[in-house]
PDB file of N, CA and C in Angstrom:
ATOM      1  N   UNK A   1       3.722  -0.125   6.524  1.00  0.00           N
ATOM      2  CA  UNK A   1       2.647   0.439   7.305  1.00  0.00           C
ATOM      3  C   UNK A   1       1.492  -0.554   7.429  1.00  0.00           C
ATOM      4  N   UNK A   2       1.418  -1.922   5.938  1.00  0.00           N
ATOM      5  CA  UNK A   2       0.239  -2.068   6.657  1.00  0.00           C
ATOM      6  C   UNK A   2       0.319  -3.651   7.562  1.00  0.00           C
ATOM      7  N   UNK A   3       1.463  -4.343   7.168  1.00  0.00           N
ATOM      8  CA  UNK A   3       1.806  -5.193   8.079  1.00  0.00           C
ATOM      9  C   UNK A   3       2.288  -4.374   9.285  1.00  0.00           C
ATOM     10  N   UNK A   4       2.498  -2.666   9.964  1.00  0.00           N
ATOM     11  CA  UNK A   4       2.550  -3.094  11.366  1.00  0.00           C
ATOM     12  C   UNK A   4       1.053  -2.544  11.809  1.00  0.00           C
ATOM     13  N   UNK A   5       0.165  -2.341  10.955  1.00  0.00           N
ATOM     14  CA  UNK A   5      -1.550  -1.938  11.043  1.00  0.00           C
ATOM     15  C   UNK A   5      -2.216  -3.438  11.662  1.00  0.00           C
ATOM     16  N   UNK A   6      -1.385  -4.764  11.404  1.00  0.00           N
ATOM     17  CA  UNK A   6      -1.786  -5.847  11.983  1.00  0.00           C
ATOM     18  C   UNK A   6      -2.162  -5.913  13.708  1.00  0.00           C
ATOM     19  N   UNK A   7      -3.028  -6.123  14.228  1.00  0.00           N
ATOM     20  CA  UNK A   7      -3.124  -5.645  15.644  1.00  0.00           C
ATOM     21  C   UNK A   7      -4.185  -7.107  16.162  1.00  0.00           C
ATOM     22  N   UNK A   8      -3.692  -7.732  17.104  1.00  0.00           N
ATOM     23  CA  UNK A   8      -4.213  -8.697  18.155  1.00  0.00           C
ATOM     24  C   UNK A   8      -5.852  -7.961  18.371  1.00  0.00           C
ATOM     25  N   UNK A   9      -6.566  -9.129  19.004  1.00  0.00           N
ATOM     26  CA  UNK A   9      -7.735  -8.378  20.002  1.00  0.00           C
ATOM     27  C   UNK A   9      -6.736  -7.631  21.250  1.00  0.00           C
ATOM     28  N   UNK A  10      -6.443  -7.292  22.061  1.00  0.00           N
ATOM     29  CA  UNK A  10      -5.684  -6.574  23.009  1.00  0.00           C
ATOM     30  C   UNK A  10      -4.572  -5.176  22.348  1.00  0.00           C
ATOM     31  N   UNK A  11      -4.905  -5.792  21.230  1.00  0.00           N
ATOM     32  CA  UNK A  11      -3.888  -4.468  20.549  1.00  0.00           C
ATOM     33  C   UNK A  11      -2.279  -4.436  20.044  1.00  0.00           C
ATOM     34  N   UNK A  12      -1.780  -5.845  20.509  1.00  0.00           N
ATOM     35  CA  UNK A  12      -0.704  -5.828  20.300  1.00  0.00           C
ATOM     36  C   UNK A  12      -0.369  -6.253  19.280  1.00  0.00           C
ATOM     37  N   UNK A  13       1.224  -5.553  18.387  1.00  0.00           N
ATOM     38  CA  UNK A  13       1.464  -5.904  16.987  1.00  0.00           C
ATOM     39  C   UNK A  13       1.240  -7.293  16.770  1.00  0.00           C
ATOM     40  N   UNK A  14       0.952  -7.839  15.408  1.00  0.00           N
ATOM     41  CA  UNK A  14       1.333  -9.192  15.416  1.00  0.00           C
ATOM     42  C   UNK A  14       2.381  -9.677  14.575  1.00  0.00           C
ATOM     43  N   UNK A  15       2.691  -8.752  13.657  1.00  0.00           N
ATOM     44  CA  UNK A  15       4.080  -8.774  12.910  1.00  0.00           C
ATOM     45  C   UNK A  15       5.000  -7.313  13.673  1.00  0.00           C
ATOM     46  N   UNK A  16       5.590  -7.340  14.174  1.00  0.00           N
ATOM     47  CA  UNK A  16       6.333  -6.446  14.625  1.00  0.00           C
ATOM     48  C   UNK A  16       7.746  -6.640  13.980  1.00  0.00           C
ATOM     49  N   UNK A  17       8.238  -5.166  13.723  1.00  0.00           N
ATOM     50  CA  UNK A  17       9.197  -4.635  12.644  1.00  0.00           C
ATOM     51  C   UNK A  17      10.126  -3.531  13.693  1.00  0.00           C
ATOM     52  N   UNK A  18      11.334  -4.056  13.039  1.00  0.00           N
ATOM     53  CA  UNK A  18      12.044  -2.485  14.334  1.00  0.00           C
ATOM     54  C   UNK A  18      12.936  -2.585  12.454  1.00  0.00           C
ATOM     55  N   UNK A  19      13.318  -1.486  11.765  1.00  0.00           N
ATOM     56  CA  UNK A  19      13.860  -1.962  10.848  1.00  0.00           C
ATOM     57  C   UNK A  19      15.199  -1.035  10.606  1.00  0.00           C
ATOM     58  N   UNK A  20      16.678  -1.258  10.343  1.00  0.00           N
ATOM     59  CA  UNK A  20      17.821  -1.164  10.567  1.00  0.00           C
ATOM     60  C   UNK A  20      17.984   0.165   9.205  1.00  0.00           C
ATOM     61  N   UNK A  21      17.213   1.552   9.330  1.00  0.00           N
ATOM     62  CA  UNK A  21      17.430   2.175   8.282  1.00  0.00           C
ATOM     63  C   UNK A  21      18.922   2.449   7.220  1.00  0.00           C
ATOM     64  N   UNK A  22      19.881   2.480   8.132  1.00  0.00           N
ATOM     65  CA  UNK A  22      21.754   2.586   8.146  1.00  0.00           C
ATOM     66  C   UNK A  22      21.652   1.224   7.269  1.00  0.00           C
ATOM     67  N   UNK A  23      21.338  -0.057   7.292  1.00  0.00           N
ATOM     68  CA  UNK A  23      22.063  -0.940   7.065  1.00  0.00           C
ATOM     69  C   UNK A  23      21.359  -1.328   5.496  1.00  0.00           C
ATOM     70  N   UNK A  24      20.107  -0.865   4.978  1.00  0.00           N
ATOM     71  CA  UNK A  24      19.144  -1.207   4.015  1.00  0.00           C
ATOM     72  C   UNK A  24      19.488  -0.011   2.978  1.00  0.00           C
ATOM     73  N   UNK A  25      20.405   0.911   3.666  1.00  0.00           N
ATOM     74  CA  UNK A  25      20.535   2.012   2.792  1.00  0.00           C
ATOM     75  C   UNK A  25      19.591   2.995   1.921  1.00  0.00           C
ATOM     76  N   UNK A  26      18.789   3.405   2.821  1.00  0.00           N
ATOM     77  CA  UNK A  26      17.572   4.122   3.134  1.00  0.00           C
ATOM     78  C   UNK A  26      18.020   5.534   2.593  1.00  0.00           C
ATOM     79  N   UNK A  27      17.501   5.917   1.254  1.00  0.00           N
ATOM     80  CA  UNK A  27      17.958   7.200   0.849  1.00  0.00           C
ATOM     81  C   UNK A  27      17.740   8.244   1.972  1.00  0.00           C
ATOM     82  N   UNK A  28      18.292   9.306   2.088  1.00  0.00           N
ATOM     83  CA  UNK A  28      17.323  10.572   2.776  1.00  0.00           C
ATOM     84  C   UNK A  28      17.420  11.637   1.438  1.00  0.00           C
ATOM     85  N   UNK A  29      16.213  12.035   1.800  1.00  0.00           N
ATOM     86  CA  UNK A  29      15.183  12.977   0.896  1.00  0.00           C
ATOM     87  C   UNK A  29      15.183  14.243   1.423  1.00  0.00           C
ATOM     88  N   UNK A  30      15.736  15.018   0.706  1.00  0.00           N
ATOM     89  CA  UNK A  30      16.201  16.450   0.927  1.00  0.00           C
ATOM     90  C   UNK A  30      15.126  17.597   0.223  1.00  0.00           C
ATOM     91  N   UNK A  31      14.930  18.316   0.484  1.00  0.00           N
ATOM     92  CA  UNK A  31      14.598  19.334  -0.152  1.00  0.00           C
ATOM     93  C   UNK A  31      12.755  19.005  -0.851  1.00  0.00           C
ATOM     94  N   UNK A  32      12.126  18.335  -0.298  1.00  0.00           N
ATOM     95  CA  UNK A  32      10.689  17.108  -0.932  1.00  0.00           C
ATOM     96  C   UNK A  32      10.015  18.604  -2.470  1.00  0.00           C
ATOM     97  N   UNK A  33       9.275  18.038  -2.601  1.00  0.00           N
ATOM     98  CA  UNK A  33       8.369  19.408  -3.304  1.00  0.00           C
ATOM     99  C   UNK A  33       7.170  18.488  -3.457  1.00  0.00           C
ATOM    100  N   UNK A  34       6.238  19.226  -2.760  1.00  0.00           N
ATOM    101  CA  UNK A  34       4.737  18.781  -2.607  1.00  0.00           C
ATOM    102  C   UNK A  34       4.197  19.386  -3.087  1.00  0.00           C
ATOM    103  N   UNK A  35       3.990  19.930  -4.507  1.00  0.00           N
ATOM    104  CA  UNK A  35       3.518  21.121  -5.157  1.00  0.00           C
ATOM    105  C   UNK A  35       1.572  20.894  -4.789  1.00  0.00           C
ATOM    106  N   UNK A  36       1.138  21.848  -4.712  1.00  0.00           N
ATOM    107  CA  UNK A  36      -0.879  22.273  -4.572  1.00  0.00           C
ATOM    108  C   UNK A  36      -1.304  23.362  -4.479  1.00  0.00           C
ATOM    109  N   UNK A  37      -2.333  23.593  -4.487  1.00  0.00           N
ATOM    110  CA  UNK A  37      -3.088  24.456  -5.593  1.00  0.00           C
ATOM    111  C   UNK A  37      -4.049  25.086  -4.282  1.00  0.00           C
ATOM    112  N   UNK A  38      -4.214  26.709  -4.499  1.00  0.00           N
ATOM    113  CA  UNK A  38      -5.117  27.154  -3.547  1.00  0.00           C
ATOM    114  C   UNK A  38      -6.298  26.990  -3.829  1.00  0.00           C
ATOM    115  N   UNK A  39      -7.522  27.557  -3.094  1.00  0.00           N
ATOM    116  CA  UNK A  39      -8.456  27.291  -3.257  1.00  0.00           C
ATOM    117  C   UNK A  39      -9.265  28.180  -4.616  1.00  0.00           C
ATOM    118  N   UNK A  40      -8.520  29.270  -4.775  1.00  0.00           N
ATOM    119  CA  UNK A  40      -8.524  30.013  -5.921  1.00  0.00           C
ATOM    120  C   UNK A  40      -8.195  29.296  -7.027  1.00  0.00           C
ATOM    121  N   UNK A  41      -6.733  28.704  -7.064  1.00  0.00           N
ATOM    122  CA  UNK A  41      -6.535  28.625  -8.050  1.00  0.00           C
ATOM    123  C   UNK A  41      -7.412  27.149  -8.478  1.00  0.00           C
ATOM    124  N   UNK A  42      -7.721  26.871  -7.990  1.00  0.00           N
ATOM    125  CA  UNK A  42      -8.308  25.399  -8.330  1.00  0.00           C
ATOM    126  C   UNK A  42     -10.426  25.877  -8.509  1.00  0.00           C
ATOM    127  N   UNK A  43     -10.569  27.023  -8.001  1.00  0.00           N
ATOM    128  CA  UNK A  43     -11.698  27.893  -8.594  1.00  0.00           C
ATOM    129  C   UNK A  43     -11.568  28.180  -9.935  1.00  0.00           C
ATOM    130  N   UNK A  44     -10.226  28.730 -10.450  1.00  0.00           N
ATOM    131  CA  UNK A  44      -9.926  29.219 -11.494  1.00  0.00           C
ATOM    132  C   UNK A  44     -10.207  28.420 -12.289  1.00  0.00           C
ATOM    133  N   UNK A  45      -9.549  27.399 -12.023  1.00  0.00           N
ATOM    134  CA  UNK A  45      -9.395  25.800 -13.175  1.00  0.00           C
ATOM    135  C   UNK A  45     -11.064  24.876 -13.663  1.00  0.00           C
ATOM    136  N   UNK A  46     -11.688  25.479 -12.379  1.00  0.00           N
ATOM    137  CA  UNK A  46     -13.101  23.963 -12.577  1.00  0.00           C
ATOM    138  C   UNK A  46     -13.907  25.573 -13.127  1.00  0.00           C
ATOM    139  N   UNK A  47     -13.945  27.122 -13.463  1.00  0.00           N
ATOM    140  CA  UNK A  47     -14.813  28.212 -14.017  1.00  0.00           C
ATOM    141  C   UNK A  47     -14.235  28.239 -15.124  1.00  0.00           C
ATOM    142  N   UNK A  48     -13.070  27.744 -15.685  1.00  0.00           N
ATOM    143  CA  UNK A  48     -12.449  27.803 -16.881  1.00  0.00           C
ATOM    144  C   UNK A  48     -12.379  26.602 -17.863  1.00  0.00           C
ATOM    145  N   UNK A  49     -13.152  25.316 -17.518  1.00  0.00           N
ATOM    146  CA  UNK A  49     -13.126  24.409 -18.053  1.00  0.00           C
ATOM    147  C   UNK A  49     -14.709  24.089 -18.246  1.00  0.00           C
ATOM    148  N   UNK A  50     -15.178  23.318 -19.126  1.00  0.00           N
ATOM    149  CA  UNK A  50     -16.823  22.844 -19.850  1.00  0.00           C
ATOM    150  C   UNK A  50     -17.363  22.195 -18.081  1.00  0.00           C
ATOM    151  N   UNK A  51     -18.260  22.256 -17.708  1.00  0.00           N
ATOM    152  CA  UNK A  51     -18.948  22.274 -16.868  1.00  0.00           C
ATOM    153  C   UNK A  51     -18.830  20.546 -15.967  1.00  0.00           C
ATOM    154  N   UNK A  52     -18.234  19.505 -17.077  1.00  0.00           N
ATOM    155  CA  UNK A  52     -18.537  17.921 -16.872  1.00  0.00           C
ATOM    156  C   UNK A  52     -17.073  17.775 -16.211  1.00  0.00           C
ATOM    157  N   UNK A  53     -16.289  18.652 -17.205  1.00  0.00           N
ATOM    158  CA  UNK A  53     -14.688  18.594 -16.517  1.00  0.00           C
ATOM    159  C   UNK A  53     -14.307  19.350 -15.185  1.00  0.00           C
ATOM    160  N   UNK A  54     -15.243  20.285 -15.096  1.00  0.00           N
ATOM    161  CA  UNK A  54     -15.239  21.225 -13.863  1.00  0.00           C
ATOM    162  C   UNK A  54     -15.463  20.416 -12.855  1.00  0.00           C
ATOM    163  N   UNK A  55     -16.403  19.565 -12.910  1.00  0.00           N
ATOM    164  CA  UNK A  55     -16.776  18.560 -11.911  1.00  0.00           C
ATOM    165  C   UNK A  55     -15.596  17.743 -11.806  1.00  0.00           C
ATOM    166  N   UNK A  56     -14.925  17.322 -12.648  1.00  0.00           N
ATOM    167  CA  UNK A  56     -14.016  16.413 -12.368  1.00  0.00           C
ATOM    168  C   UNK A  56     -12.920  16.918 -11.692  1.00  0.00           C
ATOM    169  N   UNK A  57     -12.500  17.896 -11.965  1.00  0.00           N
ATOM    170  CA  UNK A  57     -11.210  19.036 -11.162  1.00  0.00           C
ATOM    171  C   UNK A  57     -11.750  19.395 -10.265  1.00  0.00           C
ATOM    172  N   UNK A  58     -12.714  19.423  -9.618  1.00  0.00           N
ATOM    173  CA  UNK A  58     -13.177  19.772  -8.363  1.00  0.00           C
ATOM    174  C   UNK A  58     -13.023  18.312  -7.328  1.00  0.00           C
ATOM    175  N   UNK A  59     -13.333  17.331  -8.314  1.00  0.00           N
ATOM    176  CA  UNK A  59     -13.720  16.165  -7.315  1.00  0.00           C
ATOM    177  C   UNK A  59     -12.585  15.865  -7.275  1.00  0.00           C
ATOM    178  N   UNK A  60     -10.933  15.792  -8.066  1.00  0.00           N
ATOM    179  CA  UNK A  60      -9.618  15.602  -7.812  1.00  0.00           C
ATOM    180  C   UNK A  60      -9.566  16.457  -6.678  1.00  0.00           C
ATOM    181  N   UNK A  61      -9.587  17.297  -6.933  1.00  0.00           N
ATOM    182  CA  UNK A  61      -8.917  18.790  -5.840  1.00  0.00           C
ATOM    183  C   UNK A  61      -9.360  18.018  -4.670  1.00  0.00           C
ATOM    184  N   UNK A  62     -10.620  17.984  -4.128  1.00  0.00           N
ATOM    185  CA  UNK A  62     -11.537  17.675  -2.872  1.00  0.00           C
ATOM    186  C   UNK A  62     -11.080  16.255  -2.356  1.00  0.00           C
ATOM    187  N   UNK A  63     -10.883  15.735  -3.010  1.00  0.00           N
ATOM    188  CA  UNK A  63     -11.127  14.554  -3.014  1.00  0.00           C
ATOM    189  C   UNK A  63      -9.421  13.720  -2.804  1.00  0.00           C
ATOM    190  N   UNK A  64      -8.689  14.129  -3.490  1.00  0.00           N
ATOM    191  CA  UNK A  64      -7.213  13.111  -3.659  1.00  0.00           C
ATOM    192  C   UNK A  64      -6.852  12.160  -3.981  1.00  0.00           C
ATOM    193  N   UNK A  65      -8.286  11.642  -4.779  1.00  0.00           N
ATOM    194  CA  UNK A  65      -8.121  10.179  -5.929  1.00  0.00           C
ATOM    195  C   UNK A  65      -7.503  10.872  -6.785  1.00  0.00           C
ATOM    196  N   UNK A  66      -7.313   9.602  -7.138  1.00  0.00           N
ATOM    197  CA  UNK A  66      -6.190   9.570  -8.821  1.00  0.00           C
ATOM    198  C   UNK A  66      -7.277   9.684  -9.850  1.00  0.00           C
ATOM    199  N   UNK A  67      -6.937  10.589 -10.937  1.00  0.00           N
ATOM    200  CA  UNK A  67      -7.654  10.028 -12.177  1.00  0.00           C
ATOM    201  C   UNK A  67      -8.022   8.784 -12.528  1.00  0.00           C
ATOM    202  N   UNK A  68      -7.718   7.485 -12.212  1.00  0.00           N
ATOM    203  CA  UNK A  68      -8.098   6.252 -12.911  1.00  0.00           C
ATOM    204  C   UNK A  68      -9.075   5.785 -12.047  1.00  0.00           C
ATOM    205  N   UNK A  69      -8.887   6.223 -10.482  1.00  0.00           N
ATOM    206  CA  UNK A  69      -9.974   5.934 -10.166  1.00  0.00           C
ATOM    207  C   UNK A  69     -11.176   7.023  -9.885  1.00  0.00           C
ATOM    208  N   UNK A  70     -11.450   8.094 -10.184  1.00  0.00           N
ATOM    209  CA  UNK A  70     -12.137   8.746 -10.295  1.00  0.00           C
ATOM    210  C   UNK A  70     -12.903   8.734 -11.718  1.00  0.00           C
ATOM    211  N   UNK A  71     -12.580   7.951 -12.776  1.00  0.00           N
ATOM    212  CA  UNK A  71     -12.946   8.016 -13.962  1.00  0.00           C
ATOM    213  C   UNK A  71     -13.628   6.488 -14.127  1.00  0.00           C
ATOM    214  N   UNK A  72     -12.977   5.853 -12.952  1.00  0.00           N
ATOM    215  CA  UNK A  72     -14.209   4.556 -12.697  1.00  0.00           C
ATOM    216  C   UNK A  72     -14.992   4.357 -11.755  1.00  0.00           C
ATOM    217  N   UNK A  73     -15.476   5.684 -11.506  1.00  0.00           N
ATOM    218  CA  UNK A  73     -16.544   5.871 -10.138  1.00  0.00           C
ATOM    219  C   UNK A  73     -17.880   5.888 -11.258  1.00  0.00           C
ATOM    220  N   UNK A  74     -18.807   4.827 -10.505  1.00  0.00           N
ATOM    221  CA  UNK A  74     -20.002   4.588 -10.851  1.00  0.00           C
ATOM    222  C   UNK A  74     -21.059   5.001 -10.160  1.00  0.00           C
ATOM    223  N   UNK A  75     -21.745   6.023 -10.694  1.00  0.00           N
ATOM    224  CA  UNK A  75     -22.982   6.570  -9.100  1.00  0.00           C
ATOM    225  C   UNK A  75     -23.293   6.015  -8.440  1.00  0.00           C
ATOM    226  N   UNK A  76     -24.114   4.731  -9.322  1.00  0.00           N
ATOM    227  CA  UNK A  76     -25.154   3.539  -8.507  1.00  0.00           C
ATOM    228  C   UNK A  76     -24.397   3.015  -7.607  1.00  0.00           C
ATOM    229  N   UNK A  77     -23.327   2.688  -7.960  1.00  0.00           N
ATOM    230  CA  UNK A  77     -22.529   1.182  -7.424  1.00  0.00           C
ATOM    231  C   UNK A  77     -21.177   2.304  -6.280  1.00  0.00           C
ATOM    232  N   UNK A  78     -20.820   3.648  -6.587  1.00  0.00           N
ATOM    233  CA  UNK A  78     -19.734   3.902  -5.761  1.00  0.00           C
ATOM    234  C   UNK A  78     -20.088   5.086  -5.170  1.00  0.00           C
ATOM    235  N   UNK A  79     -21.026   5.893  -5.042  1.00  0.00           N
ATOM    236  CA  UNK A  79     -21.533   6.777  -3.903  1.00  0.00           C
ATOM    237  C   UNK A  79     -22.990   6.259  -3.230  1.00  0.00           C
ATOM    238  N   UNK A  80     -23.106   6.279  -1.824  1.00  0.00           N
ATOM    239  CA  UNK A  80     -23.178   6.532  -0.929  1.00  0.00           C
ATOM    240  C   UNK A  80     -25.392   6.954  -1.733  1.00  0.00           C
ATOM    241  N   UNK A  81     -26.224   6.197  -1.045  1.00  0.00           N
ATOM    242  CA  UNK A  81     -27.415   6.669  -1.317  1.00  0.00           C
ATOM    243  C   UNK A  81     -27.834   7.915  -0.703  1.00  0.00           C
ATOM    244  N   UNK A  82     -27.271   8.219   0.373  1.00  0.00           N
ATOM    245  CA  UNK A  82     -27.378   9.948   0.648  1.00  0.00           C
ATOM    246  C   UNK A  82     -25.911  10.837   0.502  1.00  0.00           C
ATOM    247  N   UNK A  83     -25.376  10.621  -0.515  1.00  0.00           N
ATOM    248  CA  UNK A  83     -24.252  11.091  -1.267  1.00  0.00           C
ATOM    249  C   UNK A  83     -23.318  11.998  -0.475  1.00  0.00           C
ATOM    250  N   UNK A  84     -23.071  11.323   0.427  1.00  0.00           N
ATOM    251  CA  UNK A  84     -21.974  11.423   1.283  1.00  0.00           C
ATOM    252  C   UNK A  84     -20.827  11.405   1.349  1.00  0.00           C
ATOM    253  N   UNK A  85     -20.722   9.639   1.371  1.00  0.00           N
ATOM    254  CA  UNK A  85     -18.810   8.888   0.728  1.00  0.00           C
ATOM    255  C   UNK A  85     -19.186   8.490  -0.648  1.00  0.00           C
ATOM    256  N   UNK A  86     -17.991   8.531  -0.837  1.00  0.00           N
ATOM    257  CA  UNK A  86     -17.423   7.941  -2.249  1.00  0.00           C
ATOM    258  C   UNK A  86     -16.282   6.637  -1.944  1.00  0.00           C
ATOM    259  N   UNK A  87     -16.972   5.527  -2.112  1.00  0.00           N
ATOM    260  CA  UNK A  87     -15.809   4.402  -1.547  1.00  0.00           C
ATOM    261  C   UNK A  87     -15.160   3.643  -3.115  1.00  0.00           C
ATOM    262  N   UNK A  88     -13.994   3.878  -3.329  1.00  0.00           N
ATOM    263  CA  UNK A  88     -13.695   3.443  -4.413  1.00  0.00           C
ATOM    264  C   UNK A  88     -12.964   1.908  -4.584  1.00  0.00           C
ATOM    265  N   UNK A  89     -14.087   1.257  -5.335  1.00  0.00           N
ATOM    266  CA  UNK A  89     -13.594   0.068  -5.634  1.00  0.00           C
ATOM    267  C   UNK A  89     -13.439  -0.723  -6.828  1.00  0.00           C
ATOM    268  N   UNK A  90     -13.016   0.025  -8.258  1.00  0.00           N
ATOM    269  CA  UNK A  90     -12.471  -0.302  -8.864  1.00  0.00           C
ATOM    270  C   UNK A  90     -11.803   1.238  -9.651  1.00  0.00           C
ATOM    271  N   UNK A  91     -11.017   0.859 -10.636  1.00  0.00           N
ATOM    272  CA  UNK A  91     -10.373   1.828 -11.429  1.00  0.00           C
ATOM    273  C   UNK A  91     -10.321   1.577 -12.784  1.00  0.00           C
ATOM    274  N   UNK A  92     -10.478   3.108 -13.749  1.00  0.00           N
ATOM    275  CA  UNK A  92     -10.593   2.826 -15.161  1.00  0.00           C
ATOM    276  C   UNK A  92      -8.969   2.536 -15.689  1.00  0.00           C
ATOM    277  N   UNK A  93      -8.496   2.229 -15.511  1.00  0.00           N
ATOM    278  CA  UNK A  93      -7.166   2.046 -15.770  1.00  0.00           C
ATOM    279  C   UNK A  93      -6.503   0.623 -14.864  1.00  0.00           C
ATOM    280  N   UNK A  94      -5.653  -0.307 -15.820  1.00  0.00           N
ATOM    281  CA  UNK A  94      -5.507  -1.303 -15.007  1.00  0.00           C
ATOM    282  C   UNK A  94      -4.055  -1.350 -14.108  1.00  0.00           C
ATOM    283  N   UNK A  95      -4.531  -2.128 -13.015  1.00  0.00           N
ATOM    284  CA  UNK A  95      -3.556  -1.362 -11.689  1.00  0.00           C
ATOM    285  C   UNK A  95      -4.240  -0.535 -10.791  1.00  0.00           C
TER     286      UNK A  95
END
């Protein structure tokens, strides 16, 4: 995806890919399970936990960072002075 995200000024690919799924032996994926959480139940979880962790299960839920990088979000340095975005650029965990 992100070599064909490569794009000319005019728009056109610049690595272009047509790729032979049959011949690379490309599993197919049957049956997926995307398991998630309603908006209840993820109410349930951040009113049932100490108030610092509540924040943190809220900001997973909302949000769709990973723990490692949500646990290396720095106020000063990774939100937004009218606390808007959250742009994450590093992680507490290496990788």
């Amino acid at each position: 995806m992100v070599v064909a995200s490569a794009v000319e000024d005019r728009g056109e690919g610049i690595y272009v890919r047509k790729w032979n799924h049959g011949f690379i032996d490309l599993p197919e994926i049957k049956n997926q399970r995307a398991p998630s959480l309603s908006s209840e139940e993820v109410g349930a979880i951040v009113a049932a936990t100490e108030r610092q962790y509540g924040m943190l299960c809220a900001l997973l839920a909302g949000t769709g960072m990973r723990i490692g990088e949500e646990l290396g979000l720095e106020v000063d340095k990774h939100i937004t002075d009218d606390h808007t975005t959250t742009k994450v650029r590093q992680s507490a965990t290496p990788g």
